[in-house]
N, C-alpha and C. Protein backbone atom coordinates (compact mmCIF):
# COMPACT_ATOMS: atom_id res chain seq x y z
N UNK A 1 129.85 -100.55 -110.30
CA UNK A 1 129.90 -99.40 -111.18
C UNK A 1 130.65 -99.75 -112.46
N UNK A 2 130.36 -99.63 -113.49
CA UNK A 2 130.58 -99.72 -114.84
C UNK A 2 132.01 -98.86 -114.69
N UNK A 3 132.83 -99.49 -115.68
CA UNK A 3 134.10 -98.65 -115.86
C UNK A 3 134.95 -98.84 -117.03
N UNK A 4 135.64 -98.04 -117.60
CA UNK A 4 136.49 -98.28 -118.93
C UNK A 4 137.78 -97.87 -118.20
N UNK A 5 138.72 -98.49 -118.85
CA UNK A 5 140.43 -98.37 -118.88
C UNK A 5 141.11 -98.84 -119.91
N UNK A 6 141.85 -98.13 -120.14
CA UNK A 6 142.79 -98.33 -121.53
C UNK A 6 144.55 -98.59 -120.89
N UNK A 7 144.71 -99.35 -121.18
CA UNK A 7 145.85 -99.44 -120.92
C UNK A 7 146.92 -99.16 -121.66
N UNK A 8 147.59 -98.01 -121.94
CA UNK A 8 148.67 -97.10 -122.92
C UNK A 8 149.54 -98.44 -123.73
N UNK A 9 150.83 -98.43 -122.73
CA UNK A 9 151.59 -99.52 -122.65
C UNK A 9 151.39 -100.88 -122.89
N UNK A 10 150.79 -101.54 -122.81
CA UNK A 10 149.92 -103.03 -123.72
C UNK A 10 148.79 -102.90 -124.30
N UNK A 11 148.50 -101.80 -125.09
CA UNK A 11 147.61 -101.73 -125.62
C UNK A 11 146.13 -102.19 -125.75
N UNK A 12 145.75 -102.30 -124.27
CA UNK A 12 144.46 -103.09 -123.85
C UNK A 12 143.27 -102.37 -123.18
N UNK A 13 142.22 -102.48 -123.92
CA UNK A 13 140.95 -101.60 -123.74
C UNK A 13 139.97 -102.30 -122.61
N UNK A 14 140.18 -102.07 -121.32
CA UNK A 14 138.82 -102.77 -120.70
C UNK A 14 137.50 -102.45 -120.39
N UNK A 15 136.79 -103.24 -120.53
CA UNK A 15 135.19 -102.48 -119.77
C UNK A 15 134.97 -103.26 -119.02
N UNK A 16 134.41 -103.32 -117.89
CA UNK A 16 133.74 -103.61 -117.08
C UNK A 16 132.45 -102.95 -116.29
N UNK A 17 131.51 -103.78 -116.27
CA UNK A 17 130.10 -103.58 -115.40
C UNK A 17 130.56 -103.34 -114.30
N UNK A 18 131.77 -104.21 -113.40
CA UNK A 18 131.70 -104.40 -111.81
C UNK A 18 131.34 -105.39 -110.99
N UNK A 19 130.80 -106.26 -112.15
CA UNK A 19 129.90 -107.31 -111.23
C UNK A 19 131.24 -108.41 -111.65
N UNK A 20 131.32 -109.75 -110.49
CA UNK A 20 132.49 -110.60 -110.75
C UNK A 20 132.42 -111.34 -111.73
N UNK A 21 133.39 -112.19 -112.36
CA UNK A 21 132.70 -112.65 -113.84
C UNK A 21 133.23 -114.11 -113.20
N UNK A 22 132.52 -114.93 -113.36
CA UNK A 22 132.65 -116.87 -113.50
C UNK A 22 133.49 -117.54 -114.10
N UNK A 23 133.23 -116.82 -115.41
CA UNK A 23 134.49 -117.29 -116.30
C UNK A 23 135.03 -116.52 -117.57
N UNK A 24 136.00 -116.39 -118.30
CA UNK A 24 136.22 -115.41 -118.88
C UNK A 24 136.08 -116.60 -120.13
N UNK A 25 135.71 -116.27 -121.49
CA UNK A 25 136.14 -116.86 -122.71
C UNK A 25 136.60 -116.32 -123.78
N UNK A 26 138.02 -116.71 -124.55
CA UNK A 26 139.48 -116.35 -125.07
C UNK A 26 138.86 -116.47 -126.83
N UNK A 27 138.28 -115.04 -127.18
CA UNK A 27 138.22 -115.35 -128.81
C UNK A 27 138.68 -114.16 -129.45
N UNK A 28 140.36 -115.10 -129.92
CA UNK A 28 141.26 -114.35 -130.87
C UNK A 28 141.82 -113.45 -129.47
N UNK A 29 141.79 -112.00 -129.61
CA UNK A 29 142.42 -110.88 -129.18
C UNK A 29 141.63 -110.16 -128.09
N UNK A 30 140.20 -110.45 -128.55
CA UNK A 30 138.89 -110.57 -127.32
C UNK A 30 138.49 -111.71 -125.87
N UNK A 31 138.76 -110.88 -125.01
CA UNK A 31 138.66 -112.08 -123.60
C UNK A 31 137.00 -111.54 -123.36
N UNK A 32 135.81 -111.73 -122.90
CA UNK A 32 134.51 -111.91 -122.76
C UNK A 32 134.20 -112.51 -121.39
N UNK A 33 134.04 -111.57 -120.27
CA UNK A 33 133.48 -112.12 -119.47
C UNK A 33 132.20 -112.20 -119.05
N UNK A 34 131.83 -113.62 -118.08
CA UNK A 34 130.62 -113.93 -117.77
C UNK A 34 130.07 -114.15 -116.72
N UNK A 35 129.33 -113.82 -116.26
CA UNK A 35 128.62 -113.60 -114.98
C UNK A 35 128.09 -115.19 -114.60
N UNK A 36 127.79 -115.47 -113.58
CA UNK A 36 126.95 -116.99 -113.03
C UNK A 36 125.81 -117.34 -113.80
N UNK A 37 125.11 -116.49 -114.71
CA UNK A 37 124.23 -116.83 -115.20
C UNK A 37 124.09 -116.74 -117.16
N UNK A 38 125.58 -116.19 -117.24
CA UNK A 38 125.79 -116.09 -118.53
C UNK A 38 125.88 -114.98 -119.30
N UNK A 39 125.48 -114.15 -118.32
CA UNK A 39 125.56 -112.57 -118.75
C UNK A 39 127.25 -112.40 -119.29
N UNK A 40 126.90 -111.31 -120.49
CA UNK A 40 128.57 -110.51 -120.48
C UNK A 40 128.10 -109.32 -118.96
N UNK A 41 129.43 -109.49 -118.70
CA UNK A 41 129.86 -108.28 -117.66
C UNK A 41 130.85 -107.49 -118.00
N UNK A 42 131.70 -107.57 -119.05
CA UNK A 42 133.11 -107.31 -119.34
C UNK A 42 133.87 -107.46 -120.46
N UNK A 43 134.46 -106.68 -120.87
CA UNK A 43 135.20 -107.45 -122.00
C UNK A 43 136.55 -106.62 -122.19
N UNK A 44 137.55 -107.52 -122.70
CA UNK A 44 138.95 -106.96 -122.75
C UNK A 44 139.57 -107.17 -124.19
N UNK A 45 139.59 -106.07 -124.72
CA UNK A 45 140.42 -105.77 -126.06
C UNK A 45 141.91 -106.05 -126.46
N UNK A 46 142.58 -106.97 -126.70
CA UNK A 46 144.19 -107.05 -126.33
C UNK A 46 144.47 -106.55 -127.98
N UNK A 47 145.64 -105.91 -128.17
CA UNK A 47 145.94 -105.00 -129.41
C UNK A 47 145.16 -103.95 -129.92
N UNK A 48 144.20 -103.42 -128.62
CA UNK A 48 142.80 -102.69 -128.96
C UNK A 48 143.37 -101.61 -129.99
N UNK A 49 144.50 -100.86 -130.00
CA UNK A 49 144.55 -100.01 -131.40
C UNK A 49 144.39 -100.38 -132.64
N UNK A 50 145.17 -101.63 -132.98
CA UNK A 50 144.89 -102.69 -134.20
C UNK A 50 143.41 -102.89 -134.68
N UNK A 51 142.98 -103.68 -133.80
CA UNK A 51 141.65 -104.50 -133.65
C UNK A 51 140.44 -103.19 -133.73
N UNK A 52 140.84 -101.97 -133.40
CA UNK A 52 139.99 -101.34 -132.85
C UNK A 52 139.80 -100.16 -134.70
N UNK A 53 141.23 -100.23 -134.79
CA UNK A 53 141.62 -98.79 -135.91
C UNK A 53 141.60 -98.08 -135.73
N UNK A 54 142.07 -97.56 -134.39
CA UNK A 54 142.16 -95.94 -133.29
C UNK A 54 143.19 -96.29 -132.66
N UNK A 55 144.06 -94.86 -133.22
CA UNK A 55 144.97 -94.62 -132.89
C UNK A 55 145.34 -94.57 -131.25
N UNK A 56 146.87 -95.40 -131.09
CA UNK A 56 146.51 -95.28 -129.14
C UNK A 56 146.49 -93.94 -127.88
N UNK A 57 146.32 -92.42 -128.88
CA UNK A 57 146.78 -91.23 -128.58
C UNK A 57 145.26 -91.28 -128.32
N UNK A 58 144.06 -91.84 -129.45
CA UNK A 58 143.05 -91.25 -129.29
C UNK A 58 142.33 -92.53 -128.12
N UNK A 59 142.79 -93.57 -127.81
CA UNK A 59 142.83 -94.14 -126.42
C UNK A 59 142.96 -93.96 -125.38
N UNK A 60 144.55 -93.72 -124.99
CA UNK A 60 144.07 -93.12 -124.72
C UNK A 60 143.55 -91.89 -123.49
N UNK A 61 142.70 -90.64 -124.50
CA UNK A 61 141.88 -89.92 -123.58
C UNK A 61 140.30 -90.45 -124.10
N UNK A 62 140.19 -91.57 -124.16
CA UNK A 62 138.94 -92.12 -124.11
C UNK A 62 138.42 -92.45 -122.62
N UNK A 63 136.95 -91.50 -122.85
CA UNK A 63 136.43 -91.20 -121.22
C UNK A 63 135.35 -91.82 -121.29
N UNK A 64 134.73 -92.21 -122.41
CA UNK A 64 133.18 -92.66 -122.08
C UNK A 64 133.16 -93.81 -123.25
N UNK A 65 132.12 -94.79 -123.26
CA UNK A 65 132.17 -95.47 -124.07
C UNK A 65 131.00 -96.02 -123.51
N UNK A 66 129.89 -97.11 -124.64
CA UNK A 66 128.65 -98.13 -123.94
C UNK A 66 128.95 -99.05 -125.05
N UNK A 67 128.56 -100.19 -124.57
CA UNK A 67 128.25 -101.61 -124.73
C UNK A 67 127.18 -101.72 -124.55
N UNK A 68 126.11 -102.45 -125.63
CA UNK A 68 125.06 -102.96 -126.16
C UNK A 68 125.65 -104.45 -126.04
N UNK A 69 124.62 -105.08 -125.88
CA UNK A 69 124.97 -106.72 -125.66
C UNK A 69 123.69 -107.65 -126.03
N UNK A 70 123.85 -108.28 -127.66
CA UNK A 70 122.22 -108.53 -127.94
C UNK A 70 122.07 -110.18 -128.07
N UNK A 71 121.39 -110.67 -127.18
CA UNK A 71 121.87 -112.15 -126.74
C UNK A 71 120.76 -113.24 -127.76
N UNK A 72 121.11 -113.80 -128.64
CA UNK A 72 120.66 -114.49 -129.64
C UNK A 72 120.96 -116.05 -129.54
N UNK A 73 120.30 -116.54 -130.13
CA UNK A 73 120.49 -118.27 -129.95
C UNK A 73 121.64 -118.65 -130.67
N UNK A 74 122.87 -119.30 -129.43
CA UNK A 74 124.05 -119.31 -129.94
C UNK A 74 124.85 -118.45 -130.43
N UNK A 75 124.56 -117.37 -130.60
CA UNK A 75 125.04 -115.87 -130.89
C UNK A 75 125.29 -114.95 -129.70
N UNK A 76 126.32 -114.17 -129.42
CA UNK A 76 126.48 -113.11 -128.84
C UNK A 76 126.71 -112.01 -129.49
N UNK A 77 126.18 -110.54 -129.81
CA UNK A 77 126.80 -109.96 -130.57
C UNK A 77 126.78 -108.85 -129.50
N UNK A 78 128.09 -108.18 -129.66
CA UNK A 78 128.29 -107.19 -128.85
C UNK A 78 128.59 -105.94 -130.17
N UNK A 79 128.19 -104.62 -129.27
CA UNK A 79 128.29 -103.23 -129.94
C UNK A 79 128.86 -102.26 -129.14
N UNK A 80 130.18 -102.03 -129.51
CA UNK A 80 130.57 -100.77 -128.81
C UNK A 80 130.25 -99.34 -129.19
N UNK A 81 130.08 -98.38 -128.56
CA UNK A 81 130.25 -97.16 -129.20
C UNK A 81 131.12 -96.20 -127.84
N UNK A 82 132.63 -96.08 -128.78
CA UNK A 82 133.08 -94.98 -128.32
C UNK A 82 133.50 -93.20 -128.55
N UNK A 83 133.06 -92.96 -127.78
CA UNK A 83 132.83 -91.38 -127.93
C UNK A 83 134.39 -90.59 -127.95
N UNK A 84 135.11 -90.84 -128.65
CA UNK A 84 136.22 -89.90 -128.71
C UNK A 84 136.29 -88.16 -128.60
N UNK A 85 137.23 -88.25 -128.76
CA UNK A 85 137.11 -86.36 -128.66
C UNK A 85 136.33 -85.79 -129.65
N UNK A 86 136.81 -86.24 -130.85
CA UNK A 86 136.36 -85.18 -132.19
C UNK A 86 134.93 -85.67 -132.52
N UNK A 87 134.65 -87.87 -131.99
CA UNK A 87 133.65 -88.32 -133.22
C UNK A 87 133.43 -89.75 -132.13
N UNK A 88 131.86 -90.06 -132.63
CA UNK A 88 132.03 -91.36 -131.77
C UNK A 88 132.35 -92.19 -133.13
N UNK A 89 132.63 -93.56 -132.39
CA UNK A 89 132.95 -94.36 -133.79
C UNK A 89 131.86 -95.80 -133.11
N UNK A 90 131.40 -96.40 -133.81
CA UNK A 90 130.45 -97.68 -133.59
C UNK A 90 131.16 -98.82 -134.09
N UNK A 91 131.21 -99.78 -132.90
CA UNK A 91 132.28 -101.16 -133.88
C UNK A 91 131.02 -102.68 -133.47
N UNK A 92 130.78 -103.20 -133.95
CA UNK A 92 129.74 -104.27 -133.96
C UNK A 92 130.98 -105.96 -133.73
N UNK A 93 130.76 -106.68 -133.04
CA UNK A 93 131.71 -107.75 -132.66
C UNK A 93 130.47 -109.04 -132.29
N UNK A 94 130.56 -109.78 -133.03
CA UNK A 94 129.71 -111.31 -133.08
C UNK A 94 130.58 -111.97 -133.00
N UNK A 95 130.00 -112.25 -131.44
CA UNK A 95 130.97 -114.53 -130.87
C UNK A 95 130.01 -114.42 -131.16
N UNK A 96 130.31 -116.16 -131.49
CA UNK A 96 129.76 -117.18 -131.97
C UNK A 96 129.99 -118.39 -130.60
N UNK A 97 129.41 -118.28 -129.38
CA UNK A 97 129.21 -119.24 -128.96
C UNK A 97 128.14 -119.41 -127.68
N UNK A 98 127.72 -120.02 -127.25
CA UNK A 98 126.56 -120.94 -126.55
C UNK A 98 125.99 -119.90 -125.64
N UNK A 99 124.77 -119.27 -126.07
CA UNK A 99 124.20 -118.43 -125.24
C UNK A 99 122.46 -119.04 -124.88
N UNK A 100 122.13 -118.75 -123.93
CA UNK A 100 120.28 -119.44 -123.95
C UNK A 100 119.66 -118.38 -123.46
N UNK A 101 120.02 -116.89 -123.47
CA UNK A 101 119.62 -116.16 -123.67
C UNK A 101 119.13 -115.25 -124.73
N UNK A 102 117.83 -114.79 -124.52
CA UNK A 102 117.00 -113.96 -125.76
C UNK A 102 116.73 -112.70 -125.33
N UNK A 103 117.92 -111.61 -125.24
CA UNK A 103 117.38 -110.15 -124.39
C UNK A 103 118.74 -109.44 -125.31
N UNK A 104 118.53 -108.16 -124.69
CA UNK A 104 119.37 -107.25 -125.09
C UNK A 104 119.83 -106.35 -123.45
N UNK A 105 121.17 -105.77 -123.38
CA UNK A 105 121.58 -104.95 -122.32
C UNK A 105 122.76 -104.18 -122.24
N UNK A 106 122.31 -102.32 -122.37
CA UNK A 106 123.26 -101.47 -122.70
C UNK A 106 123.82 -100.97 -121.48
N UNK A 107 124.93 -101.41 -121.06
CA UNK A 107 125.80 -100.33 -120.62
C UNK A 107 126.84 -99.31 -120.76
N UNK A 108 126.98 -98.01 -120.07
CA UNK A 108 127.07 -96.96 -120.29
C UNK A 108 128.38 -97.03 -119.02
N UNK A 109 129.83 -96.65 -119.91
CA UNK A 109 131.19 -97.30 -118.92
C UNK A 109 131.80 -95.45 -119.19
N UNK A 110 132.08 -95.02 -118.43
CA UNK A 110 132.89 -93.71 -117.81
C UNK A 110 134.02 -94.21 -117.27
């Protein structure tokens, strides 16, 4: 089951699918996890108020949020959209590293 958590106190935004991840990879403030076959499953925001530009009050009571995940040659670009109280806000995030996948896959984290 897909899930979001914010963590108040270290300021860290997680999502997770649920499924176990293989290996995690460390870019900047973003950890990216990966499934056995290369899939994202996960991803963890560290300074997510900073990084994010939402305030950690409006963190949070952040209840819903999806991840778009659009898998390009050598490209990963991920898309969040979180639904805050008042407004959703859309944040777009491109790694740059070794994918051999050509698909796209939205999940939807409560």
């Amino acid at each position: 089951m897909a899930k979001i958590n914010y963590d108040f106190e270290e300021d860290i935004l997680a999502m997770s699918k649920g499924k176990k991840a293989k290996e995690s990879i460390d870019i900047g403030d973003f950890i990216v996890d990966l499934d056995h076959q290369g899939f994202v499953v996960g991803i963890e925001i560290l300074n997510a108020s900073e990084n994010l530009k939402i305030n950690k009050q409006q963190l949070k009571l952040l209840k819903k949020a999806s991840m778009v995940v659009r898998y390009r040659s050598n490209c990963i670009y991920v898309s969040l959209v979180l639904n805050l109280k008042e407004k959703e806000k859309d944040i777009t995030i491109p790694f740059a590293f070794d994918s051999s996948h050509s698909r796209t896959q939205k999940t939807v984290f409560t």
